[in-house]
PDB file of N, CA and C in Angstrom:
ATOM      1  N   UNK A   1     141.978  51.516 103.575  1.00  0.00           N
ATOM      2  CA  UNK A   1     141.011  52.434 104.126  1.00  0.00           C
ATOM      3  C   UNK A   1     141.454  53.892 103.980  1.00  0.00           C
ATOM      4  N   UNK A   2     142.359  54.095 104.489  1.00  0.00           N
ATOM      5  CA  UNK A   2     143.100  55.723 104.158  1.00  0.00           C
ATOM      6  C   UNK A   2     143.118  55.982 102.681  1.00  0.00           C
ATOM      7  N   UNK A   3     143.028  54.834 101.978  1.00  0.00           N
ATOM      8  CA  UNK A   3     143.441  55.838 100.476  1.00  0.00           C
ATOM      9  C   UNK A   3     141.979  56.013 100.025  1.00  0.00           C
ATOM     10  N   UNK A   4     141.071  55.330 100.513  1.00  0.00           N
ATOM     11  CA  UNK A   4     139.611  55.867 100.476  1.00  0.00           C
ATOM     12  C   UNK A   4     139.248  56.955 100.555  1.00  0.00           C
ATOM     13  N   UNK A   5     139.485  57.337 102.170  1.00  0.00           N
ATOM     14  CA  UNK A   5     139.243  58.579 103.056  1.00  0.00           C
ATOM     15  C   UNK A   5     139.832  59.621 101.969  1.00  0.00           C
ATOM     16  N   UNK A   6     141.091  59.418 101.345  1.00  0.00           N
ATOM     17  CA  UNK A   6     141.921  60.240 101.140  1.00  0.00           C
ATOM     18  C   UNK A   6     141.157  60.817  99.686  1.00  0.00           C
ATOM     19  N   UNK A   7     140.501  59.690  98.766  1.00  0.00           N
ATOM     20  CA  UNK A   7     139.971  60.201  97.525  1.00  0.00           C
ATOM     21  C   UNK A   7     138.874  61.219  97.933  1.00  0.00           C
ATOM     22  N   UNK A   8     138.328  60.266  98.971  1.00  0.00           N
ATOM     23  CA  UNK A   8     136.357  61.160  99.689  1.00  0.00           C
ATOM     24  C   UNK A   8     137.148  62.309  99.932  1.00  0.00           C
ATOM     25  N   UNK A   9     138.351  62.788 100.400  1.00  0.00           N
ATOM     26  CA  UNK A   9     138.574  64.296 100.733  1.00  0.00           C
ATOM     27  C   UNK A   9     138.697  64.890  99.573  1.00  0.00           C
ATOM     28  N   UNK A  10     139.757  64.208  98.670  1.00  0.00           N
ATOM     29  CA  UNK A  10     140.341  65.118  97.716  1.00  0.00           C
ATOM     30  C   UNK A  10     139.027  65.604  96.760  1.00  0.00           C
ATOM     31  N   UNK A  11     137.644  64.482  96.720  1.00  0.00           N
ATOM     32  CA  UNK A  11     136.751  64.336  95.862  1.00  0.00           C
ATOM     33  C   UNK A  11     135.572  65.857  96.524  1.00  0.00           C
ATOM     34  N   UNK A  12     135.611  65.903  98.074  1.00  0.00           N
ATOM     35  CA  UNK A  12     135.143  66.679  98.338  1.00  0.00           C
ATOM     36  C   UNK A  12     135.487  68.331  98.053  1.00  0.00           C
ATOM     37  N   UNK A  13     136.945  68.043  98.136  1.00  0.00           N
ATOM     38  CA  UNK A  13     137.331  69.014  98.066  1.00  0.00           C
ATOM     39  C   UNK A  13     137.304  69.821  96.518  1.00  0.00           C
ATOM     40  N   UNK A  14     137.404  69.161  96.202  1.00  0.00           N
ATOM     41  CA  UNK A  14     137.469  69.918  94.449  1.00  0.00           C
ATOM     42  C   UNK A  14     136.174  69.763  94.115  1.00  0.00           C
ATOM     43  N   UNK A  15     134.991  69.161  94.642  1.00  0.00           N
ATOM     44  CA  UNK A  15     133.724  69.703  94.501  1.00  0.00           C
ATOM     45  C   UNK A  15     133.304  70.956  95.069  1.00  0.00           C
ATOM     46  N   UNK A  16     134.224  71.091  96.171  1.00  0.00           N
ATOM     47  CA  UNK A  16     134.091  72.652  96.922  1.00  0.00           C
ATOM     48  C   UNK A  16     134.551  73.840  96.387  1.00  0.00           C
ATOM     49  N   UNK A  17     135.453  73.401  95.547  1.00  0.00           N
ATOM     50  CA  UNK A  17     136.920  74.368  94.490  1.00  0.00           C
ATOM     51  C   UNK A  17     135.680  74.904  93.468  1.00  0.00           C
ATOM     52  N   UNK A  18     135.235  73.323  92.927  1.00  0.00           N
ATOM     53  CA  UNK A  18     134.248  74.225  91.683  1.00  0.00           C
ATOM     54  C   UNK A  18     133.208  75.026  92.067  1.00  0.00           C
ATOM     55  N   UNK A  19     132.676  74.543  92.978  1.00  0.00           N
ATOM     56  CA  UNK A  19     131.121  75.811  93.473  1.00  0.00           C
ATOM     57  C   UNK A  19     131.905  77.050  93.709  1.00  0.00           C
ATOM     58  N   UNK A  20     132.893  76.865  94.752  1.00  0.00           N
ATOM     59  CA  UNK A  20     133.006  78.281  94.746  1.00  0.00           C
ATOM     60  C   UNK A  20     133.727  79.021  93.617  1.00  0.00           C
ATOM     61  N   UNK A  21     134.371  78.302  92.680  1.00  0.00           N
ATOM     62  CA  UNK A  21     135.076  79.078  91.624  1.00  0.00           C
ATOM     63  C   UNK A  21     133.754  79.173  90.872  1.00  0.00           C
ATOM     64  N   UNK A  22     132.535  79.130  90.751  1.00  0.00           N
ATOM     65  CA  UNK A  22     131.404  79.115  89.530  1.00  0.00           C
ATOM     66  C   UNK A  22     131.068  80.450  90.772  1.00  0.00           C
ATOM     67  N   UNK A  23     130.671  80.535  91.363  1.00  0.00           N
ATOM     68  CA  UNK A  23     130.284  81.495  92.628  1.00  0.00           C
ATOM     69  C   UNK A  23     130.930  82.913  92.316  1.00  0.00           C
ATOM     70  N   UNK A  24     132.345  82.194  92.573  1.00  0.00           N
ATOM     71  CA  UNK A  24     133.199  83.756  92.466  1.00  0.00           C
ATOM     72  C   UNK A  24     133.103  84.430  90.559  1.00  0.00           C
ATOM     73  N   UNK A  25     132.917  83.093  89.761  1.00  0.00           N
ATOM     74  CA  UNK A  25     132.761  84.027  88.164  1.00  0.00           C
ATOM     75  C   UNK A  25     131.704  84.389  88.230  1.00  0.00           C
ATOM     76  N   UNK A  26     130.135  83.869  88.325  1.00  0.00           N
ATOM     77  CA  UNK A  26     129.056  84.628  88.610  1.00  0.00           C
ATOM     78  C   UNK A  26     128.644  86.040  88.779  1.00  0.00           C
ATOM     79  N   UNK A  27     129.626  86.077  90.084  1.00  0.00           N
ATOM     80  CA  UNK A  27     129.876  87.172  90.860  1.00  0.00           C
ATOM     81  C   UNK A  27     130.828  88.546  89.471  1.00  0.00           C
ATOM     82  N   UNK A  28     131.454  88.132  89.035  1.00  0.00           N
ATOM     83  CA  UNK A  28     132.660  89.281  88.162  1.00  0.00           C
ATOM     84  C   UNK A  28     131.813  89.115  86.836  1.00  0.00           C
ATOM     85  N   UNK A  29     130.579  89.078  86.424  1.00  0.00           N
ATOM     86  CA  UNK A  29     129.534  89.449  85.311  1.00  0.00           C
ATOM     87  C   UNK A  29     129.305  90.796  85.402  1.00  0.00           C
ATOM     88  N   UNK A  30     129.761  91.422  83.697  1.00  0.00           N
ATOM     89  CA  UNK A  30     129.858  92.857  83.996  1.00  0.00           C
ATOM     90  C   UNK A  30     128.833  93.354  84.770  1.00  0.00           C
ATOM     91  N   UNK A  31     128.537  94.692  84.862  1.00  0.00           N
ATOM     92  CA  UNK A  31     127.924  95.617  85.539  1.00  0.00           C
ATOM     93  C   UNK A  31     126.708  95.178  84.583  1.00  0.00           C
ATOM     94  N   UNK A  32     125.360  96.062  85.618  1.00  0.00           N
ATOM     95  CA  UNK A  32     124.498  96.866  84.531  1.00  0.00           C
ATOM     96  C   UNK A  32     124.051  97.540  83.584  1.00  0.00           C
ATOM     97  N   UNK A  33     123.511  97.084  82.684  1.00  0.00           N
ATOM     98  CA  UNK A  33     123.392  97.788  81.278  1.00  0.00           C
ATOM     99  C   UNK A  33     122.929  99.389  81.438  1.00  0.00           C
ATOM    100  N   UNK A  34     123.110 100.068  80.262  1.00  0.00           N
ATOM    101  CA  UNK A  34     122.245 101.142  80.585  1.00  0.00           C
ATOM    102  C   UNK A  34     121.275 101.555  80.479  1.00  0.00           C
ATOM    103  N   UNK A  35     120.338 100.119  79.905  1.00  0.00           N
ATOM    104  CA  UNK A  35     119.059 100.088  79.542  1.00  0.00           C
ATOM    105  C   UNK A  35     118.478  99.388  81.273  1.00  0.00           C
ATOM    106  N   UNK A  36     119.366  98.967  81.951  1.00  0.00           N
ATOM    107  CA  UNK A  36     118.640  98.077  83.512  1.00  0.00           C
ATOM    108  C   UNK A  36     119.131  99.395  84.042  1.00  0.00           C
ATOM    109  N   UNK A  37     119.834 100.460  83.770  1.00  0.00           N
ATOM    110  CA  UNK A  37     119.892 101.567  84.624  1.00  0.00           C
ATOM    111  C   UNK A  37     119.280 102.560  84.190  1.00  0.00           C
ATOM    112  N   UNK A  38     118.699 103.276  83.286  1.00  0.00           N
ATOM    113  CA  UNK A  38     117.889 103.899  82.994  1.00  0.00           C
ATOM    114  C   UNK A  38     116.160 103.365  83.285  1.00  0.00           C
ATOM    115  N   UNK A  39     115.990 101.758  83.643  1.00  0.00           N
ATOM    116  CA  UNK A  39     114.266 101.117  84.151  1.00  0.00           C
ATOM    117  C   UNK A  39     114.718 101.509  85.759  1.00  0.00           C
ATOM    118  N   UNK A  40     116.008 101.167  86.289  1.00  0.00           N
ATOM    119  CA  UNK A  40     116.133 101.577  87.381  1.00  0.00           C
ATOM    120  C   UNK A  40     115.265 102.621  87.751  1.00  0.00           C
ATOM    121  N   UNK A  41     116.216 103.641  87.403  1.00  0.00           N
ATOM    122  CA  UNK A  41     115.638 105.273  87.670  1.00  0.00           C
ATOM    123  C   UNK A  41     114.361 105.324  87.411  1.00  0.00           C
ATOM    124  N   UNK A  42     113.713 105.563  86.160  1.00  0.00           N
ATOM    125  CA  UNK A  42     112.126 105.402  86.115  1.00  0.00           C
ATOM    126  C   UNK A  42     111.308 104.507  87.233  1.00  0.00           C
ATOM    127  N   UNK A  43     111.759 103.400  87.797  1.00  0.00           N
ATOM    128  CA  UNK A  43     111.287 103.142  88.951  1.00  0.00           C
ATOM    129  C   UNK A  43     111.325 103.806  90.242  1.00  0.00           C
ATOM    130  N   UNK A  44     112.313 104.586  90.370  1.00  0.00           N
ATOM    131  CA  UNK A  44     112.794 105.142  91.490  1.00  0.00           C
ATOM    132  C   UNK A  44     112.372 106.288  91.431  1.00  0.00           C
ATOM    133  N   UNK A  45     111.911 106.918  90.363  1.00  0.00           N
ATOM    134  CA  UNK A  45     111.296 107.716  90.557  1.00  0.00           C
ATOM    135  C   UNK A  45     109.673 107.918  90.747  1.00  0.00           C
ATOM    136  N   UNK A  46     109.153 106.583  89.985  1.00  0.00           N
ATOM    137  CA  UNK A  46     107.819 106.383  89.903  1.00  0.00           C
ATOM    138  C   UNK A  46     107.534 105.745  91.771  1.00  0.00           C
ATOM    139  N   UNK A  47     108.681 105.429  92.291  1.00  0.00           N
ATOM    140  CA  UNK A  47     108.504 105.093  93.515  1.00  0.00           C
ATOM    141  C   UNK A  47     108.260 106.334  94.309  1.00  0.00           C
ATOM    142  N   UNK A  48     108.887 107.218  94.054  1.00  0.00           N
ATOM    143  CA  UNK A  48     109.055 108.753  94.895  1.00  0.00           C
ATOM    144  C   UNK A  48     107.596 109.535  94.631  1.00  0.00           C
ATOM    145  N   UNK A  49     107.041 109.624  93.348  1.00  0.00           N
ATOM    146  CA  UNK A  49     105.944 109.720  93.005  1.00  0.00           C
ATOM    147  C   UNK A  49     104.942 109.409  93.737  1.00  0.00           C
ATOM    148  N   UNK A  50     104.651 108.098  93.723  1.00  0.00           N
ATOM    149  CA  UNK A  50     104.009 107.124  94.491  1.00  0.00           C
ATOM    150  C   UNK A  50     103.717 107.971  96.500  1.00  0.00           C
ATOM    151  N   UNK A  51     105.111 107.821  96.744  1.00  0.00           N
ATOM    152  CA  UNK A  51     105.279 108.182  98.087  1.00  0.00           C
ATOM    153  C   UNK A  51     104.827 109.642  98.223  1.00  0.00           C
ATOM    154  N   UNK A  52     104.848 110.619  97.243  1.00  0.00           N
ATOM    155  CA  UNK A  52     104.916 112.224  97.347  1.00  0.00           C
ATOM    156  C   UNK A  52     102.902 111.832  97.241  1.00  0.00           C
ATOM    157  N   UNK A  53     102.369 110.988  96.965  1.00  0.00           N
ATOM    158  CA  UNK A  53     100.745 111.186  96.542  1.00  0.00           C
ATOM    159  C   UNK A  53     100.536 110.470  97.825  1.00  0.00           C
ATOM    160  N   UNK A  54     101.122 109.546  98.463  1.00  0.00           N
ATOM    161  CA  UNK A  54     100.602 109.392  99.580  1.00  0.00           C
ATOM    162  C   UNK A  54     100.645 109.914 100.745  1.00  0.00           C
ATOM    163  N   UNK A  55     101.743 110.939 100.744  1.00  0.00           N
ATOM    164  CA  UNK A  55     101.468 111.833 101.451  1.00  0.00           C
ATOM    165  C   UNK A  55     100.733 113.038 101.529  1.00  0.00           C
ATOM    166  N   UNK A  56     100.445 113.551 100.341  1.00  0.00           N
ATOM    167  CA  UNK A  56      98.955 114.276 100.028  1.00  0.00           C
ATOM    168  C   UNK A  56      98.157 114.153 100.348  1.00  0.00           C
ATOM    169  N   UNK A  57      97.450 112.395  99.693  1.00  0.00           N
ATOM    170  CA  UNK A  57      96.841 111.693 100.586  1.00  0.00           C
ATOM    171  C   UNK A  57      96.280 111.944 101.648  1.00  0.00           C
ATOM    172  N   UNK A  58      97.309 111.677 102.768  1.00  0.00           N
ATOM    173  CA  UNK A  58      97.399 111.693 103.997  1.00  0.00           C
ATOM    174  C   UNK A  58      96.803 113.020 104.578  1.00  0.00           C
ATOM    175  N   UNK A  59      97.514 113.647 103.814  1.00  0.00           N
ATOM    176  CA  UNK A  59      96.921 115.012 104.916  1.00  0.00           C
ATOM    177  C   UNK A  59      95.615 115.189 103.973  1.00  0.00           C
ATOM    178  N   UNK A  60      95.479 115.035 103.077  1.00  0.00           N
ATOM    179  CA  UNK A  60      93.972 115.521 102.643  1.00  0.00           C
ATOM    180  C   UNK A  60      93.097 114.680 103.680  1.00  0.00           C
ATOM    181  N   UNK A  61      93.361 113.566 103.485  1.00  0.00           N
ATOM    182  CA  UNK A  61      92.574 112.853 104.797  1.00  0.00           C
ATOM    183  C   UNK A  61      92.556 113.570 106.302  1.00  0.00           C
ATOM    184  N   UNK A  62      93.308 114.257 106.939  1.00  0.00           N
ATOM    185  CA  UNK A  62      93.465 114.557 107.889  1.00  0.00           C
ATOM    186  C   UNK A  62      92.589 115.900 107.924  1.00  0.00           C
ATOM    187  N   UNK A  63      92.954 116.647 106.686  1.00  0.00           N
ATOM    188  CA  UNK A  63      92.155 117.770 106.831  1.00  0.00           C
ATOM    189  C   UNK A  63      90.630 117.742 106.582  1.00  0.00           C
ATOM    190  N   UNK A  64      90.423 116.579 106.022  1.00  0.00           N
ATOM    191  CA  UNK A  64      88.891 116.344 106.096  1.00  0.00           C
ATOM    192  C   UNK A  64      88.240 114.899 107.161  1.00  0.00           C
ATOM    193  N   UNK A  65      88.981 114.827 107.859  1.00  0.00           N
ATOM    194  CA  UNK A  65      88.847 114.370 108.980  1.00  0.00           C
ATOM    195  C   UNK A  65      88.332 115.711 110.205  1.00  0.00           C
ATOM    196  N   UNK A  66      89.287 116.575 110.135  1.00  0.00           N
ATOM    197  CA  UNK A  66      89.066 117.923 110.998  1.00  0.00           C
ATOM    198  C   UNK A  66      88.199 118.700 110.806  1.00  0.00           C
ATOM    199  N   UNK A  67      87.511 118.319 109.718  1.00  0.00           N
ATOM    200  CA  UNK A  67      86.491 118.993 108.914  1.00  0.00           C
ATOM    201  C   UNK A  67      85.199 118.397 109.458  1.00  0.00           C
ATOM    202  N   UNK A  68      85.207 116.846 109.139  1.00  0.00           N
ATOM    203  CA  UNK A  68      83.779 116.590 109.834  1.00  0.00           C
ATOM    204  C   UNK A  68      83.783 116.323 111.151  1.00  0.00           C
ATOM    205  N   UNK A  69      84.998 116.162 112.107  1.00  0.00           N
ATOM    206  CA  UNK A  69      85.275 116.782 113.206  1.00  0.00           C
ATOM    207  C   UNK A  69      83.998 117.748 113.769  1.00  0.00           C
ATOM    208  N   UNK A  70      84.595 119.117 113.179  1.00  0.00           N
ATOM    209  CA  UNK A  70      84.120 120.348 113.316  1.00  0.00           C
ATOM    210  C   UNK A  70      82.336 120.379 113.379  1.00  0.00           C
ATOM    211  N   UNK A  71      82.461 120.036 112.058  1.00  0.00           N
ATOM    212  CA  UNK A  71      80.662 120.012 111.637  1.00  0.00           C
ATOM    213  C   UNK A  71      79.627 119.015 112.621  1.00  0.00           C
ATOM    214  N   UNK A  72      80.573 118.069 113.164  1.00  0.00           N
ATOM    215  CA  UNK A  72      79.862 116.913 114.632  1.00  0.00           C
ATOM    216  C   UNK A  72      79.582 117.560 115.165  1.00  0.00           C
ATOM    217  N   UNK A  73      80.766 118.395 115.986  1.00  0.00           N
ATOM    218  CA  UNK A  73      80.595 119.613 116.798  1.00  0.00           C
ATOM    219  C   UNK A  73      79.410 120.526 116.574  1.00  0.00           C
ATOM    220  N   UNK A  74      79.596 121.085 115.752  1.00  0.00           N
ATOM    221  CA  UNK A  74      78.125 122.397 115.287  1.00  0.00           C
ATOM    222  C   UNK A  74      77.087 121.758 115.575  1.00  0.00           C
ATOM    223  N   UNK A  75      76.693 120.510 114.701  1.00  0.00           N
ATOM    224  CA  UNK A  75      76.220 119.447 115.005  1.00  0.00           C
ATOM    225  C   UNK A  75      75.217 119.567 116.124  1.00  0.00           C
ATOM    226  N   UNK A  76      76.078 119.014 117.077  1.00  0.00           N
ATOM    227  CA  UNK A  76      75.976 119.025 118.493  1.00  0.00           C
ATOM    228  C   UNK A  76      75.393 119.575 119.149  1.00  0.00           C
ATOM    229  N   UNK A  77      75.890 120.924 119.147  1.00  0.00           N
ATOM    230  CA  UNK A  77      75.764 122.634 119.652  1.00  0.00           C
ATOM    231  C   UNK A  77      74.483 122.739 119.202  1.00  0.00           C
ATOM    232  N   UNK A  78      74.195 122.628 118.383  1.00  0.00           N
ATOM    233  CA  UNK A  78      72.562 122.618 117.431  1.00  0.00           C
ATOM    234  C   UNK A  78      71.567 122.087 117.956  1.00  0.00           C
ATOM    235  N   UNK A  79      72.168 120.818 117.895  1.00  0.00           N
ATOM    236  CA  UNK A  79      71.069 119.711 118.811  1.00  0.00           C
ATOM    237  C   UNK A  79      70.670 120.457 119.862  1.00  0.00           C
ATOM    238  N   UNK A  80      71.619 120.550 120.528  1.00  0.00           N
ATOM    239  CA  UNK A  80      71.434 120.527 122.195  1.00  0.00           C
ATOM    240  C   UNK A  80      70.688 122.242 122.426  1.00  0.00           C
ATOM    241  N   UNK A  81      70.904 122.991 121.923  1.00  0.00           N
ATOM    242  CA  UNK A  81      70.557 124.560 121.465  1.00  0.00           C
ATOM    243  C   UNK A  81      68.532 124.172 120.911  1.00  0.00           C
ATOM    244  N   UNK A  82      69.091 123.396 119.777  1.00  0.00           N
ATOM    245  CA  UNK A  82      67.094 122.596 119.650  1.00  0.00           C
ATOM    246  C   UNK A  82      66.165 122.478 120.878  1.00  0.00           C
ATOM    247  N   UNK A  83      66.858 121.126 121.602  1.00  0.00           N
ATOM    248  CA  UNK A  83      66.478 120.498 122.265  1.00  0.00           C
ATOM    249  C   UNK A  83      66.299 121.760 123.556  1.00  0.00           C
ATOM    250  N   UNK A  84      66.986 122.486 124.056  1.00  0.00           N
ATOM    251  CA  UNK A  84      66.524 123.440 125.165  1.00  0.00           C
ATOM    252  C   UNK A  84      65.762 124.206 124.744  1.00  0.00           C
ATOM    253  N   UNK A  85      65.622 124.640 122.944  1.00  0.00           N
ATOM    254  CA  UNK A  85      64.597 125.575 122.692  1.00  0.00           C
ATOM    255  C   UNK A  85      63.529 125.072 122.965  1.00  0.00           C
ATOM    256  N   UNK A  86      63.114 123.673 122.380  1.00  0.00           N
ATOM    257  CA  UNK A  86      61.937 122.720 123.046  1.00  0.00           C
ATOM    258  C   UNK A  86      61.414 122.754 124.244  1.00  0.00           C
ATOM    259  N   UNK A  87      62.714 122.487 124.988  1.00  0.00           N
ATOM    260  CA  UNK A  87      61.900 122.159 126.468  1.00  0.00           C
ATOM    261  C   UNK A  87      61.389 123.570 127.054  1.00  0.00           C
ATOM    262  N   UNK A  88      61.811 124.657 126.460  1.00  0.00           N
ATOM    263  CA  UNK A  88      61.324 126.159 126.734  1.00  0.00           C
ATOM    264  C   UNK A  88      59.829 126.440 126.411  1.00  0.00           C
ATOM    265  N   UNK A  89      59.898 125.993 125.400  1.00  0.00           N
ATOM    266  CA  UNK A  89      58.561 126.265 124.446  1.00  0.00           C
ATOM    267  C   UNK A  89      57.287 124.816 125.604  1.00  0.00           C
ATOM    268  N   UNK A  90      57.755 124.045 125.845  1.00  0.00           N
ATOM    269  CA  UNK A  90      57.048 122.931 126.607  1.00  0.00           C
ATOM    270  C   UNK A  90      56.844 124.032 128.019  1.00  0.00           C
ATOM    271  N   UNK A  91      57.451 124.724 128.331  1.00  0.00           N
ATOM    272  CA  UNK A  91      57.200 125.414 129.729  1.00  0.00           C
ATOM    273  C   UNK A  91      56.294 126.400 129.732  1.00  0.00           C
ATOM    274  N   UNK A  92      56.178 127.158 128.416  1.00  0.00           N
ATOM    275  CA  UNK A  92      55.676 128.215 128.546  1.00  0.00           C
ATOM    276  C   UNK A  92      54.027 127.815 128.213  1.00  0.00           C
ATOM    277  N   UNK A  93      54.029 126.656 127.663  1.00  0.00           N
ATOM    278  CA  UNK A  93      52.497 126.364 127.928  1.00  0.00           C
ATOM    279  C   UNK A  93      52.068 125.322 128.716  1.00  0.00           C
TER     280      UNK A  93
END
């Protein structure tokens, strides 16, 4: 029975030796080319791009948000400026 146990360890064990020795060479594959570091950058920058228009975006939205804001308002003021000219004009006859 022990010299069983003893293979199932040793068998485990050097199945454990190889994953991690395939793991650790994996791992020591040179660096990046300078063709995956030069798509890098063009991404990173097309990312920054990206981010610099959505923040434009953003405030263009905001400023024409404040815009028809405003014009509700006038809007409003109008109406209600109408509507009392009306009920004036209803009084005087």
């Amino acid at each position: 029975m022990s010299r069983r146990r003893s293979i199932r360890t040793y068998s485990f064990l050097g199945l454990v030796m190889a994953a991690f020795s395939i793991f650790l060479l994996s791992g020591c594959a040179g660096g990046p080319s300078q063709e995956e570091l030069s798509l890098l950058e063009e991404k990173r920058q097309a990312v920054e791009a990206a981010q610099k228009q959505v923040e434009e975006k953003k405030a263009e939205k905001a400023r024409l948000e404040r815009k028809v804001a405003e014009k509700k308002a006038t809007k409003k003021a109008l109406e209600e400026k109408r509507d009392a000219t009306k009920a004036a004009l209803t009084e005087m006859d």
